[in-house]
PDB file of N, CA and C in Angstrom:
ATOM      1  N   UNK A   1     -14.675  -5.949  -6.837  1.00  0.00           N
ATOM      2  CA  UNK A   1     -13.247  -5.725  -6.690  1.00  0.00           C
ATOM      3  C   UNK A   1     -12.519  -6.421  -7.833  1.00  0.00           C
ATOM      4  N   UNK A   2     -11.129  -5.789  -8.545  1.00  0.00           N
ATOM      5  CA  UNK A   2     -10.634  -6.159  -8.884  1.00  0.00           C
ATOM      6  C   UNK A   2      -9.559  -7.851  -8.896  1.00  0.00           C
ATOM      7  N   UNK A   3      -9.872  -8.667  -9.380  1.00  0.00           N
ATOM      8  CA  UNK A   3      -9.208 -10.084  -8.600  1.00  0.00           C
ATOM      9  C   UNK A   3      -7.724  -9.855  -8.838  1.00  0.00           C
ATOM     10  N   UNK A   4      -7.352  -9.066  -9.984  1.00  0.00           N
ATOM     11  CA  UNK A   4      -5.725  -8.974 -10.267  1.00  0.00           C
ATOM     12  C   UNK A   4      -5.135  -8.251  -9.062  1.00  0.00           C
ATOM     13  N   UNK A   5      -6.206  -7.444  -7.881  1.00  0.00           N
ATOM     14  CA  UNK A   5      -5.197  -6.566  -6.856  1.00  0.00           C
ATOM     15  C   UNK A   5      -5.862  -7.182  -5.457  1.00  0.00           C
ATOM     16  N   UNK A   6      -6.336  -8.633  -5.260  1.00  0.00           N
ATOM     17  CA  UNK A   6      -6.555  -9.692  -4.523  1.00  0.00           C
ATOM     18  C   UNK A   6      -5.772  -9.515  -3.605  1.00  0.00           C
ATOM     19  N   UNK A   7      -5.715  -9.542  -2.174  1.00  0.00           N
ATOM     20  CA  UNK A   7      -4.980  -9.496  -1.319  1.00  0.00           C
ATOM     21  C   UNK A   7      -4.405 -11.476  -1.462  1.00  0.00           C
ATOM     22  N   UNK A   8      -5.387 -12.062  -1.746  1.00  0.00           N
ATOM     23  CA  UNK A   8      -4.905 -13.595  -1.816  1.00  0.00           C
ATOM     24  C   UNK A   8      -4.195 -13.917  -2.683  1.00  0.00           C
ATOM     25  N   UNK A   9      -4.288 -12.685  -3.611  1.00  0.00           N
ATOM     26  CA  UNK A   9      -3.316 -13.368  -5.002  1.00  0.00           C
ATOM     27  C   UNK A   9      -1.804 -13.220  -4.624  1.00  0.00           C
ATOM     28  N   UNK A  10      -1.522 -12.220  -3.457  1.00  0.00           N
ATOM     29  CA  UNK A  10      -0.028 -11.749  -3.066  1.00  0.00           C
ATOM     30  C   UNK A  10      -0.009 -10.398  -3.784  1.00  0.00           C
ATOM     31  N   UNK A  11      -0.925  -9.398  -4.009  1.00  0.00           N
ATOM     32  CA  UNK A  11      -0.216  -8.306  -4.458  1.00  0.00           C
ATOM     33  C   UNK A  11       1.045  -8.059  -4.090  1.00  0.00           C
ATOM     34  N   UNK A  12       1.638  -7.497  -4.881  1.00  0.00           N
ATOM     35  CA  UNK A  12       3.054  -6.673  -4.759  1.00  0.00           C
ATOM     36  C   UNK A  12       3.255  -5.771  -3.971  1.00  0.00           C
ATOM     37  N   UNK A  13       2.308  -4.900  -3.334  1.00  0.00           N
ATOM     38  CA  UNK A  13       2.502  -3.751  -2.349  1.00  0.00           C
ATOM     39  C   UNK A  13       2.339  -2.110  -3.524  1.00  0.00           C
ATOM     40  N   UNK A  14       2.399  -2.440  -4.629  1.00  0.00           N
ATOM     41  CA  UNK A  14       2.582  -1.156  -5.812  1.00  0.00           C
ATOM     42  C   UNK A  14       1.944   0.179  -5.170  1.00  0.00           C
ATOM     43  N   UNK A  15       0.539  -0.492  -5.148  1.00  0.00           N
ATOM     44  CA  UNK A  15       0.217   1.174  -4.728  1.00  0.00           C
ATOM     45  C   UNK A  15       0.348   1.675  -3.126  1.00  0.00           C
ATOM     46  N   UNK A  16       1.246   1.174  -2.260  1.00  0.00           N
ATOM     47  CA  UNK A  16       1.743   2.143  -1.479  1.00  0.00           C
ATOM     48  C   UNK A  16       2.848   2.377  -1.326  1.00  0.00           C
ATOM     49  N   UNK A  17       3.471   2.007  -2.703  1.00  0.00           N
ATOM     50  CA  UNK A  17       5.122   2.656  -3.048  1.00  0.00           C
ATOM     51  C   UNK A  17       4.182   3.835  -3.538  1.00  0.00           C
ATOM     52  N   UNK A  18       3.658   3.865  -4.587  1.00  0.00           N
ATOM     53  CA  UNK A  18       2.825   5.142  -5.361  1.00  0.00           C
ATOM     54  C   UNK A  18       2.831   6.205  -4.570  1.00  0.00           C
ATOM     55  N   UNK A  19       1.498   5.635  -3.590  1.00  0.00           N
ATOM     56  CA  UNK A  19       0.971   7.084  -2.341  1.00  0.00           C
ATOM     57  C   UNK A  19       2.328   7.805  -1.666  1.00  0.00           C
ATOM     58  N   UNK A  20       3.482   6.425  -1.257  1.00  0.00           N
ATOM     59  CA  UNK A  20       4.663   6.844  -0.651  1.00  0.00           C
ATOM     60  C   UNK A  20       5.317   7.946  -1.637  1.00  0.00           C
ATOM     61  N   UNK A  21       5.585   8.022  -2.655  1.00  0.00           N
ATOM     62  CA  UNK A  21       6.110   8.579  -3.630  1.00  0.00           C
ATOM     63  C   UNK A  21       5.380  10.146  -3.654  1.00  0.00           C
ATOM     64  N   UNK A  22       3.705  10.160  -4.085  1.00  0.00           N
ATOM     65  CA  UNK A  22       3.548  11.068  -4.136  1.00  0.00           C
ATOM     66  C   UNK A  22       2.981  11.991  -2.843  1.00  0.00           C
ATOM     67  N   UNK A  23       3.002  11.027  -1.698  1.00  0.00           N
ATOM     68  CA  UNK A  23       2.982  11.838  -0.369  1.00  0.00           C
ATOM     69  C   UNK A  23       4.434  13.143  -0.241  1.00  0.00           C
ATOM     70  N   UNK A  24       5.310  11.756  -0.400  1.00  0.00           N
ATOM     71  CA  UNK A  24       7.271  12.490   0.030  1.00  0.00           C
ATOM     72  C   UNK A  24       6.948  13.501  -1.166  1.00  0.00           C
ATOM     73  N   UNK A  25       6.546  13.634  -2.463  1.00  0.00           N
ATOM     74  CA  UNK A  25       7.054  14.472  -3.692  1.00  0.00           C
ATOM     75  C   UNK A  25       6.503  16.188  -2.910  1.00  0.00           C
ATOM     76  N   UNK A  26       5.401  15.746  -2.219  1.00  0.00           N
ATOM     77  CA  UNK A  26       5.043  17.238  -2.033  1.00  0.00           C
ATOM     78  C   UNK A  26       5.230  17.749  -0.405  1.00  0.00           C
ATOM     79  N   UNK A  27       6.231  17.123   0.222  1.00  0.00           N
ATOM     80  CA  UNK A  27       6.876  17.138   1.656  1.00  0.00           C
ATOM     81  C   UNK A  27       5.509  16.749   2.324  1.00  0.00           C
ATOM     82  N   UNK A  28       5.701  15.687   2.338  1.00  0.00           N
ATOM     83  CA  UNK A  28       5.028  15.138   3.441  1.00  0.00           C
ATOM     84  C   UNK A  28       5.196  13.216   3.684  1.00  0.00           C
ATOM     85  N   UNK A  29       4.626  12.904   4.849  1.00  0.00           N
ATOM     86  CA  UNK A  29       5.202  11.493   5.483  1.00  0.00           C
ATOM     87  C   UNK A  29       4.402  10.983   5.344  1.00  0.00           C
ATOM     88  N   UNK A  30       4.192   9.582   4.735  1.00  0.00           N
ATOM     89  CA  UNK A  30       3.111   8.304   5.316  1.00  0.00           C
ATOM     90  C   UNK A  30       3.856   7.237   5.993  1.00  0.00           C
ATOM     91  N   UNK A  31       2.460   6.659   6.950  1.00  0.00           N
ATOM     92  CA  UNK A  31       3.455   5.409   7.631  1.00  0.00           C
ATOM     93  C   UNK A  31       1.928   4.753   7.257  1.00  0.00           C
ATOM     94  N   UNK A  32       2.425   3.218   7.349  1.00  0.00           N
ATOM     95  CA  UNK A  32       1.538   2.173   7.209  1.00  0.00           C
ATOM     96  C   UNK A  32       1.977   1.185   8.743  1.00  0.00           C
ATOM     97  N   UNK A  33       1.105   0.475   9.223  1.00  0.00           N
ATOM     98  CA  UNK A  33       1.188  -0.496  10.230  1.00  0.00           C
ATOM     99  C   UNK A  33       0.584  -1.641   9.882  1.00  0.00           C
ATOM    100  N   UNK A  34       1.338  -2.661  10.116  1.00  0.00           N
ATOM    101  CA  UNK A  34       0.712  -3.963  10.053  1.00  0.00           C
ATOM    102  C   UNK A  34      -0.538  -4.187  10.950  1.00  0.00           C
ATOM    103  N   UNK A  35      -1.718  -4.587  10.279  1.00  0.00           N
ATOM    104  CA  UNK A  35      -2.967  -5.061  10.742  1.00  0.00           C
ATOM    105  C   UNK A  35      -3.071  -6.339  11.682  1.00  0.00           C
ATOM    106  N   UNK A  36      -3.573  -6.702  12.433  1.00  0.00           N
ATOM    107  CA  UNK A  36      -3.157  -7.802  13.462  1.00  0.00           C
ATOM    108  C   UNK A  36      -4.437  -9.145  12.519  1.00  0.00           C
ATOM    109  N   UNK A  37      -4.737  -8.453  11.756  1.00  0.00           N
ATOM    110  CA  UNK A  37      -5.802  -9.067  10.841  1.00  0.00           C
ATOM    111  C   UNK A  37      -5.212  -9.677   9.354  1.00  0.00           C
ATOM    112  N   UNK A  38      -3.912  -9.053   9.226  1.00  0.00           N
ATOM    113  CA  UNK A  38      -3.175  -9.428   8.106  1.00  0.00           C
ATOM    114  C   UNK A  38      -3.283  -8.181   7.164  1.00  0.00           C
ATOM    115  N   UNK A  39      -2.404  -7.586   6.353  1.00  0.00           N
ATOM    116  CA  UNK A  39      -1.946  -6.434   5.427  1.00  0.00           C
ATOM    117  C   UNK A  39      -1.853  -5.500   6.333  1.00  0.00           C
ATOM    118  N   UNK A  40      -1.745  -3.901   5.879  1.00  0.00           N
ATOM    119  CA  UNK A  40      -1.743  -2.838   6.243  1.00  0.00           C
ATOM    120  C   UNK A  40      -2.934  -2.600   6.757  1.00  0.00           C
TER     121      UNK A  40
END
């Protein structure tokens, strides 16, 4: 795995603005839920 997209490092969230972006571009919805484990 990449260490720069580390869940410990604090990623930014980037790539599920992305997926969000290109889900909505072609009509359609994503939802994400918080993990009771920590992240999405």
């Amino acid at each position: 795995m990449e260490k720069s997209r580390s869940h410990e490092k604090g990623g930014s969230g980037l790539g599920m603005s992305i997926c969000q972006r290109i889900v909505e571009a072609h009509g359609g919805m994503i939802t994400a839920y918080r993990s009771p484990e920590g992240g999405l």
